[in-house]
C-alpha atoms as a PDB file:
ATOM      1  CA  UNK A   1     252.563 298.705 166.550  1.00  0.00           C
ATOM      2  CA  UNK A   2     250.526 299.420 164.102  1.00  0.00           C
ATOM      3  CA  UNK A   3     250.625 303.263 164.073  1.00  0.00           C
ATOM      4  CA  UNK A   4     254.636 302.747 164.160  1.00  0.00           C
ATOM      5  CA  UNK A   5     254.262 300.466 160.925  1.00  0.00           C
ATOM      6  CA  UNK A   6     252.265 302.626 159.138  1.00  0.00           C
ATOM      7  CA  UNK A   7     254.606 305.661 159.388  1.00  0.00           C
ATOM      8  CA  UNK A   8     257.833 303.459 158.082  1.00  0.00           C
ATOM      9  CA  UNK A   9     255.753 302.626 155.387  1.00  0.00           C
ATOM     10  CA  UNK A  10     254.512 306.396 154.733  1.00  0.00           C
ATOM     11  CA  UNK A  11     258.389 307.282 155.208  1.00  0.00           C
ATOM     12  CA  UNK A  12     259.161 304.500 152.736  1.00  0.00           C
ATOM     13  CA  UNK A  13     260.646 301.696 154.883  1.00  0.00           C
ATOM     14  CA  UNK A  14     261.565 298.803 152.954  1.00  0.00           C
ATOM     15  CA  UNK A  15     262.395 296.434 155.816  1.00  0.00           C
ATOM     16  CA  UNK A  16     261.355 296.059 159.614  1.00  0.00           C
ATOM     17  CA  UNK A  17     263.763 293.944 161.843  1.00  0.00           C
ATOM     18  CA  UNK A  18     262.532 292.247 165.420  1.00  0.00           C
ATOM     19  CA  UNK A  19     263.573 289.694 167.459  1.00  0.00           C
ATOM     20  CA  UNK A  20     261.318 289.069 170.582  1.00  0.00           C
ATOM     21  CA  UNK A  21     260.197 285.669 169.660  1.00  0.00           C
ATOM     22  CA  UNK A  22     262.492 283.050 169.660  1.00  0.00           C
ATOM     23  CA  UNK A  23     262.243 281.895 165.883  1.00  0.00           C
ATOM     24  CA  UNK A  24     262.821 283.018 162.543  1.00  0.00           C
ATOM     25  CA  UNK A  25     259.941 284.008 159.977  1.00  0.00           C
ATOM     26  CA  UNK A  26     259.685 286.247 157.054  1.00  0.00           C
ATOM     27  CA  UNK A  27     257.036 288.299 155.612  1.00  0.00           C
ATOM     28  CA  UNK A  28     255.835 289.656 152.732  1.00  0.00           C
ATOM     29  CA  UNK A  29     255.944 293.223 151.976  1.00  0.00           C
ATOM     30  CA  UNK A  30     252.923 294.850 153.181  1.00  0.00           C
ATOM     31  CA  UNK A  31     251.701 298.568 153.445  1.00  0.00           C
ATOM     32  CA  UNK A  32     250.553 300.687 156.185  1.00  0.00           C
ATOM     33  CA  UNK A  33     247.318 298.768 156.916  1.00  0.00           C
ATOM     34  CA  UNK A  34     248.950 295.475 156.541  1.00  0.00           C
ATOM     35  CA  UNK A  35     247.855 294.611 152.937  1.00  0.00           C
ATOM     36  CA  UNK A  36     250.269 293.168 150.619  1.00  0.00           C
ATOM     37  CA  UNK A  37     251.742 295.485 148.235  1.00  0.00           C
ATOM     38  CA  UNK A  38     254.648 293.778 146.307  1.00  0.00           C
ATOM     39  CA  UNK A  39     255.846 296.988 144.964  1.00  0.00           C
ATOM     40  CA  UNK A  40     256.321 299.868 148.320  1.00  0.00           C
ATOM     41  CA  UNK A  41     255.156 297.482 150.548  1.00  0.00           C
ATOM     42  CA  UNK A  42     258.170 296.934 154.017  1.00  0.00           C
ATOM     43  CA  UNK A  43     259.460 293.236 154.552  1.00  0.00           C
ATOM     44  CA  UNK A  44     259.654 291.852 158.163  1.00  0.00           C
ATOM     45  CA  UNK A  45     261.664 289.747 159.710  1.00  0.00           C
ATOM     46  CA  UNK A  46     261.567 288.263 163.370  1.00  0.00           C
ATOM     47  CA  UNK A  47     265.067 287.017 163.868  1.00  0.00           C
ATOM     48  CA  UNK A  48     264.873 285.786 167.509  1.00  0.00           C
ATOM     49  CA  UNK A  49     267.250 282.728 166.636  1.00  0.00           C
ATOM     50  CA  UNK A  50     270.293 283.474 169.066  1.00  0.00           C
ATOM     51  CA  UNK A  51     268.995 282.767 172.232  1.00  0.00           C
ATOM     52  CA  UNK A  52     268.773 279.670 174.484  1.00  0.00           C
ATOM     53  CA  UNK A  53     265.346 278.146 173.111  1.00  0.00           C
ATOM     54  CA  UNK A  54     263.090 278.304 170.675  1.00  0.00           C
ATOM     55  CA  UNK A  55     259.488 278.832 169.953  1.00  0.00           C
ATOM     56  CA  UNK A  56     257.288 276.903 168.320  1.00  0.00           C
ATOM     57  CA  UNK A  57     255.618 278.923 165.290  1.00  0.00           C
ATOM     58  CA  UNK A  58     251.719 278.828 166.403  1.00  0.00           C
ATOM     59  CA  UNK A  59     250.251 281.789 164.499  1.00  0.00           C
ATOM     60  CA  UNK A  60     251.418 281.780 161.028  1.00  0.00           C
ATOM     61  CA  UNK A  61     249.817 284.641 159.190  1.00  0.00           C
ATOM     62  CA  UNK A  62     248.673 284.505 155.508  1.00  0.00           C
ATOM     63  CA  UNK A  63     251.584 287.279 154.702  1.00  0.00           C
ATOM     64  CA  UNK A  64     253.948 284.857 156.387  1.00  0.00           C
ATOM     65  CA  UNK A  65     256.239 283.543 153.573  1.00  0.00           C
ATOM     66  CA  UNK A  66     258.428 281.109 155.311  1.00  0.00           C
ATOM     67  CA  UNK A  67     259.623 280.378 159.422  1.00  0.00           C
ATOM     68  CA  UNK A  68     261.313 278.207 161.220  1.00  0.00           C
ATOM     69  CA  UNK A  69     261.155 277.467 165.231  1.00  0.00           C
ATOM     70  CA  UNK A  70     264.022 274.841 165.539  1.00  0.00           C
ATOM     71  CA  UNK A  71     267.042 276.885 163.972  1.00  0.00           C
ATOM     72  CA  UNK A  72     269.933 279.027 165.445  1.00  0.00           C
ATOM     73  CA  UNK A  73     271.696 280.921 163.144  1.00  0.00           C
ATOM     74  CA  UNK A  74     271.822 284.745 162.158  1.00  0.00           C
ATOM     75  CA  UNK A  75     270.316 286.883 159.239  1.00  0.00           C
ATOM     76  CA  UNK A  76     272.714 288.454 157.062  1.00  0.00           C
ATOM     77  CA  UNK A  77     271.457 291.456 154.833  1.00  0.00           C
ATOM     78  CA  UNK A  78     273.369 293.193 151.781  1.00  0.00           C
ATOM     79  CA  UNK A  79     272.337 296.675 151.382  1.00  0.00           C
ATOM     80  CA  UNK A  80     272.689 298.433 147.907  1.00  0.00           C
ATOM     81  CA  UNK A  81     271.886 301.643 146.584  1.00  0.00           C
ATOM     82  CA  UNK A  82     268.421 299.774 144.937  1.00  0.00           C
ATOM     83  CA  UNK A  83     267.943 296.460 146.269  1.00  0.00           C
ATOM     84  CA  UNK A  84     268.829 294.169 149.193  1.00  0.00           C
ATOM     85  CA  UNK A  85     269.601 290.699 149.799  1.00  0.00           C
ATOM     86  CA  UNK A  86     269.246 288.058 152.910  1.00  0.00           C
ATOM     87  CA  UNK A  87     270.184 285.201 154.105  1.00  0.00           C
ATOM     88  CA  UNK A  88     269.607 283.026 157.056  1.00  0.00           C
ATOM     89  CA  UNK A  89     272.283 281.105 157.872  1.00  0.00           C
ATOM     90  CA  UNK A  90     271.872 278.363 159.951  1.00  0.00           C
ATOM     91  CA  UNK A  91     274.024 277.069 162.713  1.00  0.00           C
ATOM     92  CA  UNK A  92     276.678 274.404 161.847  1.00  0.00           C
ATOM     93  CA  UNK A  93     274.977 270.865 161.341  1.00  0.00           C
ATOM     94  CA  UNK A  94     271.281 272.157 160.457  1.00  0.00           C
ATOM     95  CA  UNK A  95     269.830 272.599 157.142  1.00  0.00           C
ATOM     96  CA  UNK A  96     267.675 275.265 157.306  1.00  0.00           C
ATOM     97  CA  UNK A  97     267.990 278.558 154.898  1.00  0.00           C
ATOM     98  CA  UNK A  98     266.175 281.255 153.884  1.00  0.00           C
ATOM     99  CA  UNK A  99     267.606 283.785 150.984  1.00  0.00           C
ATOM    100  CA  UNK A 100     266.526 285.795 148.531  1.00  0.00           C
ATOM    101  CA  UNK A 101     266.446 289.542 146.930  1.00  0.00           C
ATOM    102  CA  UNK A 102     264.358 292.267 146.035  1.00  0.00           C
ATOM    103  CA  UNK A 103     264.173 295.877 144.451  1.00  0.00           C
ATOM    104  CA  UNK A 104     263.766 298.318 147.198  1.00  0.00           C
ATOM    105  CA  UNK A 105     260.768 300.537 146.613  1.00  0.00           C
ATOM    106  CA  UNK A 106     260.355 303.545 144.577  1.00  0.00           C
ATOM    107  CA  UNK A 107     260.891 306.885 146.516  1.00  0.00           C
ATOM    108  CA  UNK A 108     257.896 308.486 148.073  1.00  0.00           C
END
């Protein structure tokens, strides 16, 4: 993955979407060779928090800025023309959220 990361973040990606694991965790932006760069960096988010289970989060990664493995519930994005906005929202009865915005970055 990591040739695949680096060219959305060449091509100025601002935000990766996955699934696989059965949780929810969000990352800070980070460029091509995973470094954090606030400013061009792309944002990732594993969103695996439909299914029938969960995962435990085991690995949590120092660009890791928040998870959650006991959640179901959906991530809804805004898109404008120069920022975006999310929010996890959490199935009926749990607490858990996640929200927040951010510029996209500059063009390339």
């Amino acid at each position: 993955m990591d040739a695949i990361f680096r060219a959305l973040y060449e091509a100025g990606a601002d935000v990766v979407l996955s699934g696989h694991d059965h949780d929810y965790e969000r990352f800070a932006p980070l460029n091509g060779d995973g470094q954090l760069d606030p400013a061009r960096g792309v944002r990732q988010f594993i969103v695996g928090t439909g299914g029938r289970s969960h995962y435990p989060l085991v690995r949590v990664t120092l660009s890791s800025e928040i998870g959650n493995g006991n959640t179901f519930g959906v991530l809804m994005l805004t898109l404008h023309p120069t920022s975006y906005a999310w929010e996890f929202v959490p199935e009926r009865g749990k607490t858990f959220t996640d929200r927040g915005s951010t510029p996209c970055s500059p063009a390339r």
